[in-house]
C-alpha atoms as a PDB file:
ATOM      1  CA  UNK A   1     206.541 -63.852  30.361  1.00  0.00           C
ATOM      2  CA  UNK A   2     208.786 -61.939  28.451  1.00  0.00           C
ATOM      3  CA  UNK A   3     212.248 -64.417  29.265  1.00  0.00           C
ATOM      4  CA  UNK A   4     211.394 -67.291  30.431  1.00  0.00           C
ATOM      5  CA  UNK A   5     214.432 -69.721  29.435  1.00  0.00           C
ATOM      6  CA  UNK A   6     216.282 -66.877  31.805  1.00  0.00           C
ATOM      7  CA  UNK A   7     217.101 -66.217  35.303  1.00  0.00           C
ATOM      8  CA  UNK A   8     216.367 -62.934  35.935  1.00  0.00           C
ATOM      9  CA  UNK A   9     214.945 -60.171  38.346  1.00  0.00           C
ATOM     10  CA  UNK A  10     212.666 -57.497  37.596  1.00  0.00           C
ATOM     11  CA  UNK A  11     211.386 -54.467  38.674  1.00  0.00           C
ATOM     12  CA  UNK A  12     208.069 -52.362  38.471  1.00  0.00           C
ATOM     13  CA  UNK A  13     207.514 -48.831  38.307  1.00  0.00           C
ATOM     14  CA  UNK A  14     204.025 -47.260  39.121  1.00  0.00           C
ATOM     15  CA  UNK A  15     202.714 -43.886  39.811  1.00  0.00           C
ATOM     16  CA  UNK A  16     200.033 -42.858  42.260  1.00  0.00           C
ATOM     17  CA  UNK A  17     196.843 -41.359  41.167  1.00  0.00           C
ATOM     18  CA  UNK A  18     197.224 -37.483  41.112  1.00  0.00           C
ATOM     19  CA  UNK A  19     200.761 -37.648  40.458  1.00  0.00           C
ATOM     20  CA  UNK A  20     202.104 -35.065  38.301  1.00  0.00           C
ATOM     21  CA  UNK A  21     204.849 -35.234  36.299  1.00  0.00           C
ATOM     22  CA  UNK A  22     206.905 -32.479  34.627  1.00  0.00           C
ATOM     23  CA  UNK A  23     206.978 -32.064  31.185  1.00  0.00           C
ATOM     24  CA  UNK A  24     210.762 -32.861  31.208  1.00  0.00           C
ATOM     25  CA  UNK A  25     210.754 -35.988  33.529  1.00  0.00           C
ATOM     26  CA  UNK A  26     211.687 -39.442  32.315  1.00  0.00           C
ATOM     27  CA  UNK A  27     210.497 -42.534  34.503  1.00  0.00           C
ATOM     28  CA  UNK A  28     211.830 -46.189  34.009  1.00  0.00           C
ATOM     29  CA  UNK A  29     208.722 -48.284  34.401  1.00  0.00           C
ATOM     30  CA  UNK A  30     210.515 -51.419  33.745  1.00  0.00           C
ATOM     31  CA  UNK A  31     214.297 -53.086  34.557  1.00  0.00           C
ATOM     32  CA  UNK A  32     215.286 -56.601  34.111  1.00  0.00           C
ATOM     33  CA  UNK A  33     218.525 -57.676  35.489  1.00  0.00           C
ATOM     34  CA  UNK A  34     219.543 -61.205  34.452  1.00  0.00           C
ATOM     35  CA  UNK A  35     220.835 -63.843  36.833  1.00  0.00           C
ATOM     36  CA  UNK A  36     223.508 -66.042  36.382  1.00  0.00           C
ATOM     37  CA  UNK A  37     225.890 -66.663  33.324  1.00  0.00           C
ATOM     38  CA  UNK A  38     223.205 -67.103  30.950  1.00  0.00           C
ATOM     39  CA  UNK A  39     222.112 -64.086  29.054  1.00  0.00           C
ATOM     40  CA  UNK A  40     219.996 -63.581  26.110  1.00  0.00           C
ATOM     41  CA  UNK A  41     221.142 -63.035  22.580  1.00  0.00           C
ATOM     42  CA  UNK A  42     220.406 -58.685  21.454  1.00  0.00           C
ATOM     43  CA  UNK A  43     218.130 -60.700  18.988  1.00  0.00           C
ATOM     44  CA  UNK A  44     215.898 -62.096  21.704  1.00  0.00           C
ATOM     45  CA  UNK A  45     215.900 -58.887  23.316  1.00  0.00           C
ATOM     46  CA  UNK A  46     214.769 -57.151  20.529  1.00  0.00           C
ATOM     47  CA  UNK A  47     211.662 -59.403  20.181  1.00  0.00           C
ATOM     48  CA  UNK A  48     210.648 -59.169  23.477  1.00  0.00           C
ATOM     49  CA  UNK A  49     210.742 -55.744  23.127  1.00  0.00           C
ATOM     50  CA  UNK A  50     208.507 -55.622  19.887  1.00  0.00           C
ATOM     51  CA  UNK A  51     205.940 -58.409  21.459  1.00  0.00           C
ATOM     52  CA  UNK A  52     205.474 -56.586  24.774  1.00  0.00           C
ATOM     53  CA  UNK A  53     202.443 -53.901  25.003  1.00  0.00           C
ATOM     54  CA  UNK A  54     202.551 -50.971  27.260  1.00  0.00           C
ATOM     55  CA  UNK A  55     199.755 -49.563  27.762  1.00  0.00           C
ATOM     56  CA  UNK A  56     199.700 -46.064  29.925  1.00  0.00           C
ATOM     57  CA  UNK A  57     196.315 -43.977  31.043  1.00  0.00           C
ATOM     58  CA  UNK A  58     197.053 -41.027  31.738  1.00  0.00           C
ATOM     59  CA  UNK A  59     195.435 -37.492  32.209  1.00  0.00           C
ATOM     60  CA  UNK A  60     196.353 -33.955  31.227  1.00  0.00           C
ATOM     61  CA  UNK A  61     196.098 -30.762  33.865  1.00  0.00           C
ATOM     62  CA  UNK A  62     193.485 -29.836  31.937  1.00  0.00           C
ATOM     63  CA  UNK A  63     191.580 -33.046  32.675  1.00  0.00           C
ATOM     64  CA  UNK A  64     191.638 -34.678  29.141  1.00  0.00           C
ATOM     65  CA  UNK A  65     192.065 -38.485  29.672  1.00  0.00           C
ATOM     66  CA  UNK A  66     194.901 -39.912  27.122  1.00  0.00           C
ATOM     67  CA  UNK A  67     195.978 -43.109  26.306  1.00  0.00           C
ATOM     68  CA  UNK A  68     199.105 -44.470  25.096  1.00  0.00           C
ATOM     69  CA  UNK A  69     199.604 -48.200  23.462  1.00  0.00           C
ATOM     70  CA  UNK A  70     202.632 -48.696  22.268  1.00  0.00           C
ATOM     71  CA  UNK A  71     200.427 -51.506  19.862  1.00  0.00           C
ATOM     72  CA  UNK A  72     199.031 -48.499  17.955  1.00  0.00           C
ATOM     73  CA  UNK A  73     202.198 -46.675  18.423  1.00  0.00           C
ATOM     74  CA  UNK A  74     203.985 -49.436  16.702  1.00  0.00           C
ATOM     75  CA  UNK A  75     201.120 -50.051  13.759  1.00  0.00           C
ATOM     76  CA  UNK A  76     201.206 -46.245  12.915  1.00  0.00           C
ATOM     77  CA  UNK A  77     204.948 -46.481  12.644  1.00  0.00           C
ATOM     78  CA  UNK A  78     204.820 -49.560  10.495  1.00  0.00           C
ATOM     79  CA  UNK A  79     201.853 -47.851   8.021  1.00  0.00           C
ATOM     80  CA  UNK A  80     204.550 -44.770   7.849  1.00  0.00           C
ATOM     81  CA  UNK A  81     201.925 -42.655   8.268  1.00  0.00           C
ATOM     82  CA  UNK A  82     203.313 -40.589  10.916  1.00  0.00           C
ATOM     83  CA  UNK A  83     206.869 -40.398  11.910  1.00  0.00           C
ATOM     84  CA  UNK A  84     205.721 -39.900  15.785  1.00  0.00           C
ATOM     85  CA  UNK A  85     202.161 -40.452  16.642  1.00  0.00           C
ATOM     86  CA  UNK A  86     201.108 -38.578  19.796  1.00  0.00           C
ATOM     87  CA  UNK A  87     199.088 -40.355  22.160  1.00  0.00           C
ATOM     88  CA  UNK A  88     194.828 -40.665  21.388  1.00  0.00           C
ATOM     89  CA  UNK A  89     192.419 -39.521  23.661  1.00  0.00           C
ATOM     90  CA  UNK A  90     190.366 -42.344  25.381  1.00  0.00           C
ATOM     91  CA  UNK A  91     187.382 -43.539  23.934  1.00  0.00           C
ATOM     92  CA  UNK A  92     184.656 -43.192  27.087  1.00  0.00           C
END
C-alpha cells in the first residue's frame, strides 16, 4: 500500500483488450485523493512514487508485443546510460 498512515480514495484506470490509442493520447491510470485534514509531506510523496512499479503490456499495430517497467525505466536512468529509454520488447 502505497499510504497507509492516510485516509484516502483511489482510482484505477484500465484499458480493454484491442483498445487503440492514438499516438497523442495521455491516460491517467492512477488518482489518489486524500481524506480528511491529514495529508502527506511532498517528501513522502516522492517516495511512493519512486517505490511503486508500473508495469504496462502493451502491443503495437503492427503486432509487436512491448513492455514497459518503469523498474528498468528507472535503473537505465540511474546508470545514465540513456536519457529516455524506450520501452523493450517482451521476452516470449
Amino acid at each position: 500500500m502505497l499510504f497507509p498512515q492516510y485516509a484516502f480514495r483511489s482510482s484505477q484506470a484500465y484499458m480493454a483488450r484491442g483498445y487503440m490509442m492514438s499516438p497523442k493520447e495521455a491516460r491517467s491510470l492512477l488518482a489518489v485523493q486524500f481524506l480528511g485534514e491529514r495529508f502527506p509531506r511532498q517528501a513522502e510523496v516522492d517516495h511512493a512514487t519512486k517505490r511503486t512499479r508500473l508495469l504496462i503490456e502493451y502491443e503495437s499495430i503492427y503486432g509487436d508485443e512491448y513492455l514497459l517497467d518503469t523498474d528498468a525505466l528507472r535503473s537505465n536512468l540511474a546508470l545514465n546510460t540513456a536519457a529516455r529509454q524506450p520501452s523493450l520488447p517482451r521476452a516470449g
